[in-house]
PDB file of N, CA and C in Angstrom:
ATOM      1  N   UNK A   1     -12.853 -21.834 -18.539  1.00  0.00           N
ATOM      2  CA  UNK A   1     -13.623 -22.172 -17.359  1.00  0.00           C
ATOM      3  C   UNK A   1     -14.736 -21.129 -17.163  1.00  0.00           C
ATOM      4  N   UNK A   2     -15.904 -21.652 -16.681  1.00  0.00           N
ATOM      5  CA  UNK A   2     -17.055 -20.612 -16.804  1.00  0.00           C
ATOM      6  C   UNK A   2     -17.188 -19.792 -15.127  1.00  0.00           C
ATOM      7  N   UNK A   3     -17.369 -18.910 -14.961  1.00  0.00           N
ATOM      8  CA  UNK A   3     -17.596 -18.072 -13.924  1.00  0.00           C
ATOM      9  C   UNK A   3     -18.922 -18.469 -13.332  1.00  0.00           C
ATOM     10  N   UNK A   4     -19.049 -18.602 -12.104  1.00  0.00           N
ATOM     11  CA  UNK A   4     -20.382 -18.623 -11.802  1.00  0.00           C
ATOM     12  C   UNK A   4     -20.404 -16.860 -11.227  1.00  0.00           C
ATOM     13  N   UNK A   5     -21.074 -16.307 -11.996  1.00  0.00           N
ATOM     14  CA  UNK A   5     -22.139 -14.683 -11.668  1.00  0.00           C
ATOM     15  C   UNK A   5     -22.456 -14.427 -10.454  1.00  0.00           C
ATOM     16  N   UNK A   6     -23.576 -15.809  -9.741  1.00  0.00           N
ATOM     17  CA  UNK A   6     -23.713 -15.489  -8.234  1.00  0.00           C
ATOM     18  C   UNK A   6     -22.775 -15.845  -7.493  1.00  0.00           C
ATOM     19  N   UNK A   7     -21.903 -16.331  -7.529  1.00  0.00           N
ATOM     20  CA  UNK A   7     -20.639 -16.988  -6.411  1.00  0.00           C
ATOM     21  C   UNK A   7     -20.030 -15.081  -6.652  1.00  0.00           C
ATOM     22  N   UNK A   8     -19.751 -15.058  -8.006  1.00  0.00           N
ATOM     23  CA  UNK A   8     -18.688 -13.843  -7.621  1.00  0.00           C
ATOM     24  C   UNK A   8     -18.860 -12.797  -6.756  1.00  0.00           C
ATOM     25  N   UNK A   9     -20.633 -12.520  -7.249  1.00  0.00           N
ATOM     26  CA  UNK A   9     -21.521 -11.630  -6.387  1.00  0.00           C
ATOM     27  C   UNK A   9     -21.020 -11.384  -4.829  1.00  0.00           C
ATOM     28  N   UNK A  10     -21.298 -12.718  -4.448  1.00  0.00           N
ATOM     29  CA  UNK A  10     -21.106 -12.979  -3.136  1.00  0.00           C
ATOM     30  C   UNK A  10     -19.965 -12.669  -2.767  1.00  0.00           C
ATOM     31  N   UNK A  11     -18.723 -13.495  -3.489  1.00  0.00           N
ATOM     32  CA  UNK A  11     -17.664 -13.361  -3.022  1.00  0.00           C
ATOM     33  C   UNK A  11     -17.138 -11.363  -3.008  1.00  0.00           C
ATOM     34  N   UNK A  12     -17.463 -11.041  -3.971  1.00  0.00           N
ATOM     35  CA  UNK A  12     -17.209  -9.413  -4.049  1.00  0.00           C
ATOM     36  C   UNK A  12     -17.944  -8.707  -2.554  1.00  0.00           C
ATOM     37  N   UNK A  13     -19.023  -9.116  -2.618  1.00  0.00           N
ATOM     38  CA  UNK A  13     -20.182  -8.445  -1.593  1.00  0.00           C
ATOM     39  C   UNK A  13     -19.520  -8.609  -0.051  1.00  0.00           C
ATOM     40  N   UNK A  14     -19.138  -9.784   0.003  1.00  0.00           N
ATOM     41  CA  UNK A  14     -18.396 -10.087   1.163  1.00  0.00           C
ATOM     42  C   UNK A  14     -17.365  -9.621   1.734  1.00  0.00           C
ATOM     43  N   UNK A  15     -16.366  -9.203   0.573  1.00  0.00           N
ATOM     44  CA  UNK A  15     -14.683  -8.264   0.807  1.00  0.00           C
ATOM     45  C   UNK A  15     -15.012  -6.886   0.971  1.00  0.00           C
ATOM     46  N   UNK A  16     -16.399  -6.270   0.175  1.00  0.00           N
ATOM     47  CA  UNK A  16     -16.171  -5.339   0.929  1.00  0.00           C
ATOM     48  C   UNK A  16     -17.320  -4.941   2.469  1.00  0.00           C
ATOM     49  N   UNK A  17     -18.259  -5.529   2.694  1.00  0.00           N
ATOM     50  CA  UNK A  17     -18.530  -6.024   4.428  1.00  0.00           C
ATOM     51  C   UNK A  17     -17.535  -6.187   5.307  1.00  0.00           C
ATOM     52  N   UNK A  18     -16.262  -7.122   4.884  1.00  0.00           N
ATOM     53  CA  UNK A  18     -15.832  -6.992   6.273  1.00  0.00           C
ATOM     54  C   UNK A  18     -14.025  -6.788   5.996  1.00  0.00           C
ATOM     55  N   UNK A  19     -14.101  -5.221   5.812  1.00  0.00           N
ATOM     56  CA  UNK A  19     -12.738  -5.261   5.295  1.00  0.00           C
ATOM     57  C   UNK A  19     -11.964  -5.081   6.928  1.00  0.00           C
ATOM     58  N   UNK A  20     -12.224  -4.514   7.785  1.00  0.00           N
ATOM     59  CA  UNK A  20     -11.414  -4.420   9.349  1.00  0.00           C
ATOM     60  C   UNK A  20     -11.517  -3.156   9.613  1.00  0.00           C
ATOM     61  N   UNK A  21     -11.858  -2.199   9.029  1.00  0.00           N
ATOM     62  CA  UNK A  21     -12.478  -1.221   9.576  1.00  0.00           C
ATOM     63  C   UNK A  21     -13.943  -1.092   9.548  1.00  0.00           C
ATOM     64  N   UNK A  22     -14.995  -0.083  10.214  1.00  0.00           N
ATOM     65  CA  UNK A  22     -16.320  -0.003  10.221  1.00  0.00           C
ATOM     66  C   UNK A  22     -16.123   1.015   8.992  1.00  0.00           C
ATOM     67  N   UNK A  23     -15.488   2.126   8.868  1.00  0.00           N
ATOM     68  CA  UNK A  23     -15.743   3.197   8.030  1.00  0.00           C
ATOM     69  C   UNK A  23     -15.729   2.436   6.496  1.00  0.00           C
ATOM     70  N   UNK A  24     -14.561   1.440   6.413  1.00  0.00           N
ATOM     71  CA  UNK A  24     -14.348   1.044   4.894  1.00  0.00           C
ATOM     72  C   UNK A  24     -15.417  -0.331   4.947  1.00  0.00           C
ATOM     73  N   UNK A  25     -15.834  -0.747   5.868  1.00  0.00           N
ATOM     74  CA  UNK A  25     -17.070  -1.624   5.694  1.00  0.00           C
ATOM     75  C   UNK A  25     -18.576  -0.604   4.886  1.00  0.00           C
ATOM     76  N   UNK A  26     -18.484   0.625   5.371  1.00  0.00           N
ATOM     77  CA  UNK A  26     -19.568   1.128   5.346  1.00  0.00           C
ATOM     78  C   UNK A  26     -19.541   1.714   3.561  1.00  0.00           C
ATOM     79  N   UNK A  27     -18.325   2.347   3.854  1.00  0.00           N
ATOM     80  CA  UNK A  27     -17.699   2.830   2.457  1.00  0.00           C
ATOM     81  C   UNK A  27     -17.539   1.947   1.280  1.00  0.00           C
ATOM     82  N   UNK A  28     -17.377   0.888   1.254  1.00  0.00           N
ATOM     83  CA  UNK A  28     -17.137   0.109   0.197  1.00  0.00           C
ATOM     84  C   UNK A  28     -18.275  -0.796  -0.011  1.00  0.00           C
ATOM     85  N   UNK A  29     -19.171  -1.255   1.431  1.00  0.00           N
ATOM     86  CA  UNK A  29     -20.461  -2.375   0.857  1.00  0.00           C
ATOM     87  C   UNK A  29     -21.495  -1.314   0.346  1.00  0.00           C
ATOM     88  N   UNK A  30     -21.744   0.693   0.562  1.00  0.00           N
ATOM     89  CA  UNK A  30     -22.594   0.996  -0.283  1.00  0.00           C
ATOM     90  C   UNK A  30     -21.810   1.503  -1.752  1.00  0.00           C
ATOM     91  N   UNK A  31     -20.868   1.382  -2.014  1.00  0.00           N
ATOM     92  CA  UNK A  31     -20.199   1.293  -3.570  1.00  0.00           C
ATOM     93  C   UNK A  31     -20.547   0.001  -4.205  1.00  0.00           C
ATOM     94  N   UNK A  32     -20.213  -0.989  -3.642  1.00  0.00           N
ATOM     95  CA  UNK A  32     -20.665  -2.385  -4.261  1.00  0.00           C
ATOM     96  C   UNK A  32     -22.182  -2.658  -4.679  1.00  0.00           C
ATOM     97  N   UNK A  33     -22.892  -2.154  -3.571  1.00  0.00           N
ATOM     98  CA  UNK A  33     -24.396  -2.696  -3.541  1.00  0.00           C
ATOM     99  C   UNK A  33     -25.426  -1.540  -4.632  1.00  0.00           C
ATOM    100  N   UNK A  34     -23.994  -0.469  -4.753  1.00  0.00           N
ATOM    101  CA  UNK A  34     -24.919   0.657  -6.265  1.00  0.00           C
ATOM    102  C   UNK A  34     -24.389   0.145  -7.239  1.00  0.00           C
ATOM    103  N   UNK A  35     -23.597  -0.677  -7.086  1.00  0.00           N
ATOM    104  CA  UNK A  35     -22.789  -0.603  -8.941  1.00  0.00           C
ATOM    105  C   UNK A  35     -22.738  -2.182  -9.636  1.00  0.00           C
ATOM    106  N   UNK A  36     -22.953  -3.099  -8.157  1.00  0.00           N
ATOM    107  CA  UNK A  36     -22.823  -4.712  -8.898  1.00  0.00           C
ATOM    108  C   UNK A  36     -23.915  -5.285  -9.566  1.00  0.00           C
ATOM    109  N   UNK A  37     -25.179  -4.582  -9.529  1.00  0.00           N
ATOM    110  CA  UNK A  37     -26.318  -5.389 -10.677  1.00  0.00           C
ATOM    111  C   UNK A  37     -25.675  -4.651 -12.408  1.00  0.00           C
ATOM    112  N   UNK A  38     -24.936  -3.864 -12.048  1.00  0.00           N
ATOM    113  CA  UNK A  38     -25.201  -3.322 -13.360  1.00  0.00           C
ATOM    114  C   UNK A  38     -23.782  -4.288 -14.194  1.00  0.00           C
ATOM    115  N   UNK A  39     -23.127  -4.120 -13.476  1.00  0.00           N
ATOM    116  CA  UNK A  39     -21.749  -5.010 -14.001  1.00  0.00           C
ATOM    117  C   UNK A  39     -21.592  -6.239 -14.545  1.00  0.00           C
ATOM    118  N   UNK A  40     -20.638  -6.289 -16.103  1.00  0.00           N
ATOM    119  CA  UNK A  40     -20.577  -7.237 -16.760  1.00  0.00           C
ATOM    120  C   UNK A  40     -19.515  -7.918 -16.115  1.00  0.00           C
ATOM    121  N   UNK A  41     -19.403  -9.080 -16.766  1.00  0.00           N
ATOM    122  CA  UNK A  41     -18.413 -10.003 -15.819  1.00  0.00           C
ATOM    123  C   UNK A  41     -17.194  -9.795 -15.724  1.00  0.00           C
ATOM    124  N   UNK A  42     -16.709  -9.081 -16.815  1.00  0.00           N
ATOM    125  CA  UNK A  42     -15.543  -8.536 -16.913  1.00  0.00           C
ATOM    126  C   UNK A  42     -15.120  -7.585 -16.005  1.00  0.00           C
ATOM    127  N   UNK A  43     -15.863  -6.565 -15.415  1.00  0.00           N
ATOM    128  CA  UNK A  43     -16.325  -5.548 -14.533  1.00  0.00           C
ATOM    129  C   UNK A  43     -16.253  -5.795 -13.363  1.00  0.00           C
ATOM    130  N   UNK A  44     -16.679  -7.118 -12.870  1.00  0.00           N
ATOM    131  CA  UNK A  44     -16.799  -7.812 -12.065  1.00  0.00           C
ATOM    132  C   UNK A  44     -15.965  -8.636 -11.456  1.00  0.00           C
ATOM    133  N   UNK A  45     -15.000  -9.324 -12.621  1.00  0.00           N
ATOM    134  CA  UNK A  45     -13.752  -9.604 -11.911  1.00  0.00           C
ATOM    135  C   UNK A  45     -12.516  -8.270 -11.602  1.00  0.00           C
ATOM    136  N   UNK A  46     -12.936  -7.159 -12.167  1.00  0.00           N
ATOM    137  CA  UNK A  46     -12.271  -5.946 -12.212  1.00  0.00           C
ATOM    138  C   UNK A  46     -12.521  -5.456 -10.829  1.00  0.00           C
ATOM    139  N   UNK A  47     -13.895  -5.520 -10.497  1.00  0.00           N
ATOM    140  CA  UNK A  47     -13.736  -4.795  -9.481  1.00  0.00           C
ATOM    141  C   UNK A  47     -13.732  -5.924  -8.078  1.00  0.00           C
ATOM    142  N   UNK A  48     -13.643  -6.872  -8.159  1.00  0.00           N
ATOM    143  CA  UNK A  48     -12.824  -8.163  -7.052  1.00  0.00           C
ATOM    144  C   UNK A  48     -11.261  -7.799  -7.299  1.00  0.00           C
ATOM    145  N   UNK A  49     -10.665  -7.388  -8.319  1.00  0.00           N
ATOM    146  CA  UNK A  49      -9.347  -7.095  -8.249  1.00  0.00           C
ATOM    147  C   UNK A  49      -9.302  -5.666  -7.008  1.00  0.00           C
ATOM    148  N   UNK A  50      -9.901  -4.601  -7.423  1.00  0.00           N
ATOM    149  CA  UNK A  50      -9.924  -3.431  -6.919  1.00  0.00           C
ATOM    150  C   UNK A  50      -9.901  -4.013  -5.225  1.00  0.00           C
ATOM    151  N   UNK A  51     -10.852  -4.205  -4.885  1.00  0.00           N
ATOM    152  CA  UNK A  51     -10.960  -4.780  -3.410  1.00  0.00           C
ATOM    153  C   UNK A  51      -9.964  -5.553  -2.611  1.00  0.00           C
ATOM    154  N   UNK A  52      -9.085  -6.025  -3.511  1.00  0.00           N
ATOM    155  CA  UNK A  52      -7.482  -6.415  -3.051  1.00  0.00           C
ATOM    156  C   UNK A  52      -6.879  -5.311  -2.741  1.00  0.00           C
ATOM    157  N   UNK A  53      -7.431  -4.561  -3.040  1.00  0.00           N
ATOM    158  CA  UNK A  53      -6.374  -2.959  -1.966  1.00  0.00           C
ATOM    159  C   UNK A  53      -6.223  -2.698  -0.973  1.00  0.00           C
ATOM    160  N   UNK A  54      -5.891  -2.602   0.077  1.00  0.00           N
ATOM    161  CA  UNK A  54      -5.851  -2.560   1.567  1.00  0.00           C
ATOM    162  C   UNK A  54      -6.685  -1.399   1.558  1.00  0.00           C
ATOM    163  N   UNK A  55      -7.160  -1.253   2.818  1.00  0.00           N
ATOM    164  CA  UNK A  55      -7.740  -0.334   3.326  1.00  0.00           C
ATOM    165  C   UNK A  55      -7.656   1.683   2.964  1.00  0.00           C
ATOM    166  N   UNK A  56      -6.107   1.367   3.875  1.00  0.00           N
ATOM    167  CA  UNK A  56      -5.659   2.881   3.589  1.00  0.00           C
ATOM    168  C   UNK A  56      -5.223   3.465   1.912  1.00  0.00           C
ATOM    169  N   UNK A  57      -4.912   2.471   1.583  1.00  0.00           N
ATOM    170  CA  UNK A  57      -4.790   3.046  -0.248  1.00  0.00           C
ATOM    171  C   UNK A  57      -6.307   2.877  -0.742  1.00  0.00           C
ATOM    172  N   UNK A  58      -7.537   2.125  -0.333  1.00  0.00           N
ATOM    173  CA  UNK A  58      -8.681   2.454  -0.580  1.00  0.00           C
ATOM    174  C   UNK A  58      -9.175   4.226  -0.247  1.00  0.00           C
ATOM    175  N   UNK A  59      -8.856   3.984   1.232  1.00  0.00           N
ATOM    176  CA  UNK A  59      -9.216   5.413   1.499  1.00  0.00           C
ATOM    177  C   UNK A  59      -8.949   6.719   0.761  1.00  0.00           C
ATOM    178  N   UNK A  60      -7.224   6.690   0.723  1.00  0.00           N
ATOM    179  CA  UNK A  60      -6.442   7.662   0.141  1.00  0.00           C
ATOM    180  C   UNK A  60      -7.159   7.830  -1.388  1.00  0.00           C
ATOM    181  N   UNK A  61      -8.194   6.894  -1.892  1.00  0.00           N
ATOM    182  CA  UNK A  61      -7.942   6.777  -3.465  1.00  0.00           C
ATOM    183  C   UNK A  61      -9.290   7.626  -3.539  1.00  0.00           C
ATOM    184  N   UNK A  62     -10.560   7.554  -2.549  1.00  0.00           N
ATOM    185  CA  UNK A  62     -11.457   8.007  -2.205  1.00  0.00           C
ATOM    186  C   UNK A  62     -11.919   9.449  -1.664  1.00  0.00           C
ATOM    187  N   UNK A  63     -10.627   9.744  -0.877  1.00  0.00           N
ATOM    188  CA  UNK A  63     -10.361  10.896  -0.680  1.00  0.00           C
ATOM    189  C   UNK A  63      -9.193  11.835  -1.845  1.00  0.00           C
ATOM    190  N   UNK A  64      -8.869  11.152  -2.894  1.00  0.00           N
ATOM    191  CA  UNK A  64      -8.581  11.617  -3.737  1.00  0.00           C
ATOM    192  C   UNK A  64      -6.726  12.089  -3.636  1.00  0.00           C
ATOM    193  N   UNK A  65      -6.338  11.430  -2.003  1.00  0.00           N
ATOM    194  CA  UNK A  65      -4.768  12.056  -2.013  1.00  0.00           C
ATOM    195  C   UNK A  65      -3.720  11.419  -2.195  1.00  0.00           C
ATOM    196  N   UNK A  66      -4.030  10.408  -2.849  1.00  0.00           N
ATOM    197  CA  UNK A  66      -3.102   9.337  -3.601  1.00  0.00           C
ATOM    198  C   UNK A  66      -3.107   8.532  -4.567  1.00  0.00           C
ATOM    199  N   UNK A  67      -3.027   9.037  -5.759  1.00  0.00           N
ATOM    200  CA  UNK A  67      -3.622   7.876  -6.833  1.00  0.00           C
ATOM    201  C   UNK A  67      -2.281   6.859  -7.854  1.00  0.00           C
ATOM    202  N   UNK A  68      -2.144   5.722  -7.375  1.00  0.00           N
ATOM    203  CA  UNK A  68      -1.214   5.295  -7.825  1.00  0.00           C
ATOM    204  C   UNK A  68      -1.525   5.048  -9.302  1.00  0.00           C
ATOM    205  N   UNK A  69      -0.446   5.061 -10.287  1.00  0.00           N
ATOM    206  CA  UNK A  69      -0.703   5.286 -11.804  1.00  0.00           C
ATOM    207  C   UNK A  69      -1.670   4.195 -12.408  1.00  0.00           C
ATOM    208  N   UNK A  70      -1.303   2.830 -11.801  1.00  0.00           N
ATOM    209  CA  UNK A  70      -2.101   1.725 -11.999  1.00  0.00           C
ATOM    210  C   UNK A  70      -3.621   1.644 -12.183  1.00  0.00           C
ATOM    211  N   UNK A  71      -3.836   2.819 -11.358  1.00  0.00           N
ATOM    212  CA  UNK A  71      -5.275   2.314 -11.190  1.00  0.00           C
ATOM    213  C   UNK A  71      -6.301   4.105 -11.835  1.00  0.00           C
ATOM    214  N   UNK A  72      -5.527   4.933 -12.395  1.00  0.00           N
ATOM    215  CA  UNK A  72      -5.742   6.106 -12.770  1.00  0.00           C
ATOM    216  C   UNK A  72      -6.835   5.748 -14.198  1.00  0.00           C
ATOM    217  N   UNK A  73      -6.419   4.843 -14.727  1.00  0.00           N
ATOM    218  CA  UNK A  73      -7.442   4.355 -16.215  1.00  0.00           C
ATOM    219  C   UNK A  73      -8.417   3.203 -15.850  1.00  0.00           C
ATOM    220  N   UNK A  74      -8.559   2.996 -14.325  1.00  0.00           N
ATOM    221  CA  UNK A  74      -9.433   2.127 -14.274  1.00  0.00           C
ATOM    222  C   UNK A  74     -10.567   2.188 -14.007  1.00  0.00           C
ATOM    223  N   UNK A  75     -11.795   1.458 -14.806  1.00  0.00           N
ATOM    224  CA  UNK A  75     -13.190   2.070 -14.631  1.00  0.00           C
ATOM    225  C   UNK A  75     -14.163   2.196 -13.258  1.00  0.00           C
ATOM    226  N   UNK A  76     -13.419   1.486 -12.228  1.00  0.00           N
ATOM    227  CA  UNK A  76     -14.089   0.533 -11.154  1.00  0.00           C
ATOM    228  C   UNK A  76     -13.193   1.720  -9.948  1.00  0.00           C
ATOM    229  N   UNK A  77     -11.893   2.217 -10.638  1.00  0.00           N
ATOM    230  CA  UNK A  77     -11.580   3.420  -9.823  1.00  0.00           C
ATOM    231  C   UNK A  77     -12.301   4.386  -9.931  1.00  0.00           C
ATOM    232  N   UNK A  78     -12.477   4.671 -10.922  1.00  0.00           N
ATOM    233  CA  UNK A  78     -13.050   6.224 -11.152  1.00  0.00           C
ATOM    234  C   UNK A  78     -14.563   5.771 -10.751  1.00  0.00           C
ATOM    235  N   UNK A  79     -15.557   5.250 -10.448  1.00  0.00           N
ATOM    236  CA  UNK A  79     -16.369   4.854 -10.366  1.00  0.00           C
ATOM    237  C   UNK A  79     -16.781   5.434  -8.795  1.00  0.00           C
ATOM    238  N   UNK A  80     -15.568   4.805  -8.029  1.00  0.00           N
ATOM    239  CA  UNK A  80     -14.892   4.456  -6.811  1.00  0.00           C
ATOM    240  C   UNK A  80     -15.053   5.922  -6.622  1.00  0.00           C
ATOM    241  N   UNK A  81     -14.230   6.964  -7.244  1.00  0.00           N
ATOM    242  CA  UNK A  81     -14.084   8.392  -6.464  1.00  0.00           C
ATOM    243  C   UNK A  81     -15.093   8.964  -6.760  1.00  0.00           C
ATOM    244  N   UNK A  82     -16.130   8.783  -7.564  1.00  0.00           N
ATOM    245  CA  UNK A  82     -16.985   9.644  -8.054  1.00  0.00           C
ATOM    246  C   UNK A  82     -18.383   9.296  -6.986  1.00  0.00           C
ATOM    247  N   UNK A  83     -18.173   7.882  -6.146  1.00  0.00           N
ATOM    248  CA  UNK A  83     -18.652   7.920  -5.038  1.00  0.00           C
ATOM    249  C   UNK A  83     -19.145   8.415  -4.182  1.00  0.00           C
ATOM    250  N   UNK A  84     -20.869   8.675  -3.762  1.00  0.00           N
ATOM    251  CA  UNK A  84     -20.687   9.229  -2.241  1.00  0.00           C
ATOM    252  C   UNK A  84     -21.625   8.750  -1.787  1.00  0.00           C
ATOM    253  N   UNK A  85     -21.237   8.093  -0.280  1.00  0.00           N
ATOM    254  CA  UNK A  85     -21.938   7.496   0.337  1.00  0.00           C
ATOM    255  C   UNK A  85     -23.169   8.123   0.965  1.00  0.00           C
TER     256      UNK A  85
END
C-alpha cells in the first residue's frame, strides 16, 4: 500500500501541536517543523511512532532522565535529545 507523504506530514505535524500540554506543544511542533522536510518515509513513519509517547516519557527523554532501552538506538530519539528549542 502506498503512503501518501503529505497526509503523513500532516498527520505527524498535528500530534505534535496538540499534545495537552503548552510546553510539549511548543517542544515537539519546533522538533517536527526542523527535521520533517528532511525525512525519508521510513523516518517518517519512525518518527509518528515516536509521538505515541505520552507526554511525560517525552519530557523525561528530553531532559535526558529516563531513557527506556527501546528507544536508546533510535534515530528520531537521539535527534529528539540533541534538540533545542
Amino acid at each position: 500500500m502506498k503512503i501518501n507523504i503529505a497526509d503523513l506530514k500532516k498527520k505527524i505535524i498535528y500530534r505534535a501541536n496538540y499534545r495537552g500540554t503548552k510546553e510539549m506543544d511548543i517542544l515537539l511542533s519546533t522538533f517536527v517543523n526542523k527535521i520533517i522536510e528532511n525525512l525519508s518515509e521510513e523516518k517518517l513513519i519512525e518518527l509518528l511512532e515516536f509521538l505515541k509517547n505520552d507526554d511525560d516519557t517525552l519530557y523525561k527523554l528530553n531532559q535526558k532522565i529516563s531513557i527506556p532501552d527501546n528507544l536508546q538506538s533510535n534515530d528520531i530519539f537521539k535527534m529528539f535529545v540533541d534538540h533545542k528549542p
